[in-house]
Protein backbone atom coordinates (compact mmCIF):
# COMPACT_ATOMS: atom_id res chain seq x y z
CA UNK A 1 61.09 31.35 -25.39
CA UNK A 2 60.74 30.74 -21.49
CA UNK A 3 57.84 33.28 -21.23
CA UNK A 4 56.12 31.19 -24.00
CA UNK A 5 57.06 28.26 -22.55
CA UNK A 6 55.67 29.34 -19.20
CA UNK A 7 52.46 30.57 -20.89
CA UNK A 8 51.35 27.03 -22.76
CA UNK A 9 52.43 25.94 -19.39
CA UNK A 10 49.88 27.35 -17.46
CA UNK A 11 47.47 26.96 -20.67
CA UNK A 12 47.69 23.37 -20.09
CA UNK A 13 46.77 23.45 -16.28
CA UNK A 14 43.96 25.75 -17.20
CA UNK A 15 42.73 23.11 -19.50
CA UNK A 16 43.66 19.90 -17.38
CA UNK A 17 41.80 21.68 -14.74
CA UNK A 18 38.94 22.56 -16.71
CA UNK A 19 38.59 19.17 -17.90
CA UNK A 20 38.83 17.68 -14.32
CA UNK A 21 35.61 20.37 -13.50
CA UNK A 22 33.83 18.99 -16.08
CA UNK A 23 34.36 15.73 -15.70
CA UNK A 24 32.95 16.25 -12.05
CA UNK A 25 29.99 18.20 -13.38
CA UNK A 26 29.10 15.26 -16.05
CA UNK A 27 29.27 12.88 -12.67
CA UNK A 28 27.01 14.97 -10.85
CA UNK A 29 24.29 14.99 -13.71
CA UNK A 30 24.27 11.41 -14.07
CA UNK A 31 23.64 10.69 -10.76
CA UNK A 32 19.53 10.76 -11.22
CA UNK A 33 18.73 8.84 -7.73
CA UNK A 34 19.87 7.80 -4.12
CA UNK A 35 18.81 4.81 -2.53
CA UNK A 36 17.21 5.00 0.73
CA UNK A 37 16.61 1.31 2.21
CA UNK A 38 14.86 0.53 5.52
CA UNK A 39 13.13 -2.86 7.23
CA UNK A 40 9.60 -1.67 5.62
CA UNK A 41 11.26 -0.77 2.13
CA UNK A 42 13.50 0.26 -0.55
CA UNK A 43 13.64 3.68 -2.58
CA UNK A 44 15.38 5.14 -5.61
CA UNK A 45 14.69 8.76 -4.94
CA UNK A 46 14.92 11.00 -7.91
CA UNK A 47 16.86 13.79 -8.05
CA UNK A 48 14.09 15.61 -10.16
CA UNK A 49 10.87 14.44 -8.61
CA UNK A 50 7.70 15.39 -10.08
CA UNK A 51 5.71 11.80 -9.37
CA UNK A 52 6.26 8.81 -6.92
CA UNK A 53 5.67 4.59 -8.56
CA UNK A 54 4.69 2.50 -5.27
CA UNK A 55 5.61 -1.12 -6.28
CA UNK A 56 3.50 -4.05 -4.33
CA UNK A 57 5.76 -7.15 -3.68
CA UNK A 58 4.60 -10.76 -5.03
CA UNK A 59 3.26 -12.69 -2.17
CA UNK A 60 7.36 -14.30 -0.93
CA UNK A 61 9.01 -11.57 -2.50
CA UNK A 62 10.22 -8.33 -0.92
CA UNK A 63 11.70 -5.05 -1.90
CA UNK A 64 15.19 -6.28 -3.22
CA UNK A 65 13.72 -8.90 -4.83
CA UNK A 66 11.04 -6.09 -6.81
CA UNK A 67 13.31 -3.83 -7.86
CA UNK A 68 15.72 -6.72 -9.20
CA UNK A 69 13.21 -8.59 -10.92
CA UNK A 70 11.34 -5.15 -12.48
CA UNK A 71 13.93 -3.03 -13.99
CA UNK A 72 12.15 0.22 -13.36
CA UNK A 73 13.94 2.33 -10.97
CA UNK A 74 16.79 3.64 -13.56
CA UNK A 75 14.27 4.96 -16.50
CA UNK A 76 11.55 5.87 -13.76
CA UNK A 77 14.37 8.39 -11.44
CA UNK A 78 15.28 9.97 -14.75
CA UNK A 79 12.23 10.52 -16.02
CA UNK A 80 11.35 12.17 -12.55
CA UNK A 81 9.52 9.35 -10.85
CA UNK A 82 10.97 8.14 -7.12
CA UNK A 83 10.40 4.59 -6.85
CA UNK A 84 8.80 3.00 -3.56
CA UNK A 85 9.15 -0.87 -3.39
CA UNK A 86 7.51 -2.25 -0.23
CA UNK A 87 8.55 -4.97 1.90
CA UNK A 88 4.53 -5.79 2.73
CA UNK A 89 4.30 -9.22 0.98
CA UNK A 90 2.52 -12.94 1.61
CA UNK A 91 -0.75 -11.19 1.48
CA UNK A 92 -3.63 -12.37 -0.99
CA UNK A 93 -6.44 -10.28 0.90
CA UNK A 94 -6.63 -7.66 3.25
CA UNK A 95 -8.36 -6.67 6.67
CA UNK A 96 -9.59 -3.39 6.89
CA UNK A 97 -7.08 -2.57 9.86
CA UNK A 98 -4.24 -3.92 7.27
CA UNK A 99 -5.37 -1.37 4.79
CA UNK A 100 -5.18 1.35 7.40
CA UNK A 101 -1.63 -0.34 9.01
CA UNK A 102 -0.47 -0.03 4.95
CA UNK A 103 -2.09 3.43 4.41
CA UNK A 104 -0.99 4.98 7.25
CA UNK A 105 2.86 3.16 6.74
CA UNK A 106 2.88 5.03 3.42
CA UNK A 107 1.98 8.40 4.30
CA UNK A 108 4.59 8.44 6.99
CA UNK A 109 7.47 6.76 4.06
CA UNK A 110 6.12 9.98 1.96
CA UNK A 111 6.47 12.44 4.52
CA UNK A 112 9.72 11.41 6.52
CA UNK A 113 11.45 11.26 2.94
CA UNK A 114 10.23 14.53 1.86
CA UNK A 115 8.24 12.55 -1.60
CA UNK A 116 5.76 14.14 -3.59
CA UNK A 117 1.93 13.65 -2.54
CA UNK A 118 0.66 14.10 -6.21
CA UNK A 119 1.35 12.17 -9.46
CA UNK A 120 1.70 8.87 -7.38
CA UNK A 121 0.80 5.70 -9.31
CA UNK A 122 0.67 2.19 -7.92
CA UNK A 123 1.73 -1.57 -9.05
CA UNK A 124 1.80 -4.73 -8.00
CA UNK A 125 2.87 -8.29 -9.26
CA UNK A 126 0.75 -11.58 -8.52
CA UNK A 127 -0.48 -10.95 -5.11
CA UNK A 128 0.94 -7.35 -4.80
CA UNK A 129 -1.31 -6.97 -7.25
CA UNK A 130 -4.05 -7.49 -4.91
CA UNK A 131 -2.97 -4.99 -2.60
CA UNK A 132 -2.46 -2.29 -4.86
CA UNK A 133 -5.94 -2.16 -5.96
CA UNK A 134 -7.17 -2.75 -2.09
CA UNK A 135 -5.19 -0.16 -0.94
CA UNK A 136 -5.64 2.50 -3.92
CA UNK A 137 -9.83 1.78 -3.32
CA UNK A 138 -9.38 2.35 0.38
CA UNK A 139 -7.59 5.18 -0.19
CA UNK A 140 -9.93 6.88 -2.41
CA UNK A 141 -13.25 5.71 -0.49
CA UNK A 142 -11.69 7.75 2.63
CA UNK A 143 -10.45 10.44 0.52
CA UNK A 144 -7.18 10.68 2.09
CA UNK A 145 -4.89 13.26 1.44
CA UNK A 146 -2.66 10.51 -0.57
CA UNK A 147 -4.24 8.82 -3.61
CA UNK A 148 -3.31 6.90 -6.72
CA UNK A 149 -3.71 8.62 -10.02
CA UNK A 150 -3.40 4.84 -11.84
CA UNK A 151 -2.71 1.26 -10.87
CA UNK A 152 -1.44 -1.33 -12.82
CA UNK A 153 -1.39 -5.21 -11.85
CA UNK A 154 1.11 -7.38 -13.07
CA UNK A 155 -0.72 -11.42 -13.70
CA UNK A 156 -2.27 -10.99 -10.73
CA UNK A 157 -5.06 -13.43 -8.42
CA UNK A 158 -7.67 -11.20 -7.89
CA UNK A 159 -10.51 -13.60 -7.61
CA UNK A 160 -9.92 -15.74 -4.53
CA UNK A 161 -13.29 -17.74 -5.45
CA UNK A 162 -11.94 -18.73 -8.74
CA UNK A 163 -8.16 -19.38 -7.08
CA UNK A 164 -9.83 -21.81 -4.52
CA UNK A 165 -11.34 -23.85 -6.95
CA UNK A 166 -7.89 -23.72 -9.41
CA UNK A 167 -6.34 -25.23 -6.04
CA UNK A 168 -8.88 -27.72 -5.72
CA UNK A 169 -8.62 -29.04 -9.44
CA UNK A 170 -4.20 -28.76 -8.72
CA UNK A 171 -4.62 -30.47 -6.08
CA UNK A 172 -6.57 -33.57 -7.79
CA UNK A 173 -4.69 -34.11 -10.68
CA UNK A 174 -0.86 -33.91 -9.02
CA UNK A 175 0.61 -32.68 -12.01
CA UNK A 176 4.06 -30.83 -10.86
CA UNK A 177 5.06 -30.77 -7.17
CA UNK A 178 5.30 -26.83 -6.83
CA UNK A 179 1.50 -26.96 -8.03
CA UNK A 180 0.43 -29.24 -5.57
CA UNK A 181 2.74 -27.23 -2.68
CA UNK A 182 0.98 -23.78 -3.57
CA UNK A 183 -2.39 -25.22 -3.90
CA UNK A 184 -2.30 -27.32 -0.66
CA UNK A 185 -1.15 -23.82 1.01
CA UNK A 186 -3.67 -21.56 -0.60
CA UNK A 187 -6.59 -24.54 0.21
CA UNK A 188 -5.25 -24.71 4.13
CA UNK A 189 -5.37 -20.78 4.31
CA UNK A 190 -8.48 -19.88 2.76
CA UNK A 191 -10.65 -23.10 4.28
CA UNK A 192 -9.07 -21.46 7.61
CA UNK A 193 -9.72 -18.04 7.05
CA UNK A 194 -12.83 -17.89 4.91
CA UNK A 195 -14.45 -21.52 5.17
CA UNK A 196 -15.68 -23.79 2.15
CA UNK A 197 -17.52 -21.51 -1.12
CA UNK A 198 -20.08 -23.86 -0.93
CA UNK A 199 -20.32 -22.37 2.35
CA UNK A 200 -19.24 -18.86 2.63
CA UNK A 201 -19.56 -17.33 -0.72
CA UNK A 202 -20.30 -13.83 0.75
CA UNK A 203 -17.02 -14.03 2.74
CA UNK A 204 -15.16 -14.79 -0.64
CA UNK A 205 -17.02 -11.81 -2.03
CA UNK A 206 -16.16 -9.38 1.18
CA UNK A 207 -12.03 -9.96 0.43
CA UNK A 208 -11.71 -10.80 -3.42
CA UNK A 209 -10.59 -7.75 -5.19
CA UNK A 210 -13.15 -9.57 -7.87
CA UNK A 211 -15.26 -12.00 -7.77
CA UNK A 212 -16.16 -13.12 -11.05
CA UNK A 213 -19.13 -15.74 -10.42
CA UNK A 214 -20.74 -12.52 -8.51
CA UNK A 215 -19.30 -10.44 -10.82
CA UNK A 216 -18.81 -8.47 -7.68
CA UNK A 217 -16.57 -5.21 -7.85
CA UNK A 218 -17.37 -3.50 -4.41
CA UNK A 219 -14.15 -3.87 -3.55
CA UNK A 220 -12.98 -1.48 -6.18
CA UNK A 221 -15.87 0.87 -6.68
CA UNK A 222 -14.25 3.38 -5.12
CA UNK A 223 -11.40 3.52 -8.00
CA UNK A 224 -13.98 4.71 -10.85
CA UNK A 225 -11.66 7.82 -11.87
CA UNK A 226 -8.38 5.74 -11.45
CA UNK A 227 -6.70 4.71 -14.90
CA UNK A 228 -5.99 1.12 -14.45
CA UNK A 229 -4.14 -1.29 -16.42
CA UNK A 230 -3.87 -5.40 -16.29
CA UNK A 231 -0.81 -7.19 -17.73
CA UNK A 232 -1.02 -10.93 -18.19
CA UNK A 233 0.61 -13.29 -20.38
CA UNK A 234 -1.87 -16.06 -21.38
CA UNK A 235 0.79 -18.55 -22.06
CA UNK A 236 -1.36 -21.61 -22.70
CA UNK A 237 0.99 -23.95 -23.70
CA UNK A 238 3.27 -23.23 -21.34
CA UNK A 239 0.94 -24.11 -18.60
CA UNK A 240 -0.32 -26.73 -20.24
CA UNK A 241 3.01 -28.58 -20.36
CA UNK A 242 4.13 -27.20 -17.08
CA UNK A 243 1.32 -27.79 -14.90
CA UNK A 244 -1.85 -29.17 -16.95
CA UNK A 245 -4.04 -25.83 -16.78
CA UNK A 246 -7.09 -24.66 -19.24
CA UNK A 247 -7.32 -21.10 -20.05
CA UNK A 248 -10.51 -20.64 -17.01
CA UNK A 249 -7.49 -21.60 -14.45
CA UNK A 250 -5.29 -19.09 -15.01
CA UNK A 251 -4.98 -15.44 -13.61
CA UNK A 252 -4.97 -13.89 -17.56
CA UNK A 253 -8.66 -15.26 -17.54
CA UNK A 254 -9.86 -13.67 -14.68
CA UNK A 255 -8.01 -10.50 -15.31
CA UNK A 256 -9.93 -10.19 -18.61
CA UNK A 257 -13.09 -10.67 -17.29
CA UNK A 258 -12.62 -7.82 -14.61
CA UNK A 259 -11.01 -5.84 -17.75
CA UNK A 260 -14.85 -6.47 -19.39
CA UNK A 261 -16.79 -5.79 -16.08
CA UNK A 262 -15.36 -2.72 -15.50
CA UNK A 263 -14.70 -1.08 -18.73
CA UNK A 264 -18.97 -1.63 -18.52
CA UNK A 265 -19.20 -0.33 -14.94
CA UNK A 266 -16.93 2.65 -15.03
CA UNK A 267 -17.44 3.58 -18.69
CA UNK A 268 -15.09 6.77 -18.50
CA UNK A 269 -12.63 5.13 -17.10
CA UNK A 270 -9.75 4.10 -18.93
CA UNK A 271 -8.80 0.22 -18.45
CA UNK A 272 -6.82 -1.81 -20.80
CA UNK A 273 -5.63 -5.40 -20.74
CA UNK A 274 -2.14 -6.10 -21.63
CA UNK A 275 -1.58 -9.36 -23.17
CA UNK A 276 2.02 -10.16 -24.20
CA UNK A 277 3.37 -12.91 -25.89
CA UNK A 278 6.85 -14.33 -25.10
CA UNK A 279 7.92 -11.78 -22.36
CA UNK A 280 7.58 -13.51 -19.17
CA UNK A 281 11.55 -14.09 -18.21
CA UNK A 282 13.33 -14.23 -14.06
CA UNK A 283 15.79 -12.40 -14.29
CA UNK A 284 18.04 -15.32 -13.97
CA UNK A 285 16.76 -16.41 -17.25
CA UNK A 286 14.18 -18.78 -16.40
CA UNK A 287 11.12 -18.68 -18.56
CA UNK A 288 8.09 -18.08 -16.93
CA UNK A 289 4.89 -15.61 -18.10
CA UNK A 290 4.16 -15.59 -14.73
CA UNK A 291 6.80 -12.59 -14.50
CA UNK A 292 7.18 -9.01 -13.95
CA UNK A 293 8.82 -8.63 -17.15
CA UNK A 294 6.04 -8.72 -19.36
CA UNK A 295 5.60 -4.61 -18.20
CA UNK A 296 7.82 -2.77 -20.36
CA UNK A 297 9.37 -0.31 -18.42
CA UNK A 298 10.20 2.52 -20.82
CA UNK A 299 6.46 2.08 -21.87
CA UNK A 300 4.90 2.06 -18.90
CA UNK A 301 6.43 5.41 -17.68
CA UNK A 302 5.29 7.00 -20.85
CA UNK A 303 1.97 5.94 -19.91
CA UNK A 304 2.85 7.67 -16.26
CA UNK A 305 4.17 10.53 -17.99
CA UNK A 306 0.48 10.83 -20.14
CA UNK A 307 -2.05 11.98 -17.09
């Protein structure tokens, strides 16, 4: 009996132990990422990396504020994709020594953290939008050794031109006060920087991702191989109770008119235009289709997963 006794004994301990190992183990494969945060940026590094997403901050946002609004990081790390959210924000247009600043920031984020240079795809919501393309085109017109396979751009700006004049009209009829707030700071800033359109239409031209009166693209030509996509959520009566906009003020507009231009200029190239319907949510619950949630996440890294 005590010899039996003894051996369930150390049966159990074999087992409890056991259990406690794999227990441990089950820990271990869970844990897809580690989070790496710095002044210039946050990442979620996967543990199985085979790509890299590069998120563009909207124009107050930063890094934190990306990764909490777009909840990417979890099904990107475990689907092999590190995620990259910049701390580069309250940019609408870029110099050509800020593309270089950006471009040269990235490659040394890439190679201090040991991140893949191939699979990389880039994003950006409202004016990170803006830099994402600017960036991925100056990228690929230098043919540097790091380059976007796809972009996507989440309601974003991209024609200053036609976001001057959207001011101008906000600006006149007074509607809601954070209308009047953005458009008197986007007036002040581009009359300062670029001058009146009436004026300096070229200048528009020579920082607009798109221009649409132009229908000038030169600031993307160089991204005729890159997949690209365009979410927007063409809420209209949303903004018309909110803030008194037509359809021609509002980023979804101009966003499908680059969709049309290029889809004509690039031909091979794939580009699609998103348009949701009720998706645009904060992430404190606030309605809005001005939002990074209109990107489906789990969709969007099947769309990664694709090239």
């Amino acid at each position: 009996m005590y010899i039996l006794n003894m051996r369930c004994f150390i049966l159990m301990l074999f087992l409890v132990a056991f259990s406690c190992k794999k227990s441990v183990d089950e820990k271990a494969v869970i844990k897809v990422s580690e989070i790496i945060k710095s002044d210039d940026f946050q990442l979620v590094k996967s543990s199985n990396e085979k790509g890299l997403l590069v998120l563009f901050p909207c124009f107050p946002c930063d890094a934190e504020n990306t990764l909490a609004e777009f909840k990417i990081a979890d099904v990107a790390a475990k689907n092999g994709f590190s995620v990259l959210a910049l701390n580069v924000n309250r940019k609408l247009f870029l110099s050509e020594e800020e593309k270089e600043d950006i471009a040269s920031m990235l490659q040394s984020i890439i190679k201090t953290n040991n991140l893949v240079t191939k699979n990389i795809y880039f994003g950006g919501f409202s004016s990170g939008g803006n830099m994402a393309l600017l960036i991925g085109n100056h990228l690929k017109k230098y043919d540097r050794n790091i380059q976007p396979d796809a972009i996507f751009v989440v309601d974003s700006p991209l024609d200053l031109l036609a976001l001057y004049k959207t001011a101008e009209k906000n600006l006149k009829q007074k509607v809601a006060e954070v209308s009047v707030q953005e458009s008197q700071f986007i007036k002040q800033m581009f009359d300062a920087k670029f001058g009146s359109p009436n004026d300096s239409l070229a200048v528009y031209e020579k920082f607009s991702p798109f221009t649409f009166q132009t229908k000038n693209i030169a600031n993307l030509s160089a991204l005729k191989n890159t997949k690209l996509r365009f979410y927007t959520e063409p809420d209209m009566a949303w903004w018309k109770e909110q803030r008194q906009n037509d359809y021609e003020d509002l980023n979804a507009y101009y966003l499908k008119q680059l969709s049309i231009v290029l889809k004509s200029a690039f031909e091979e190239t794939d580009v699609e235009l998103i348009e949701t319907q009720n998706k645009g949510y904060r992430a404190n619950g606030e309605r809005h289709p001005h939002s990074w949630s209109i990107v489906n996440p789990e969709e969007l890294v099947s769309w990664m997963l694709k090239d």
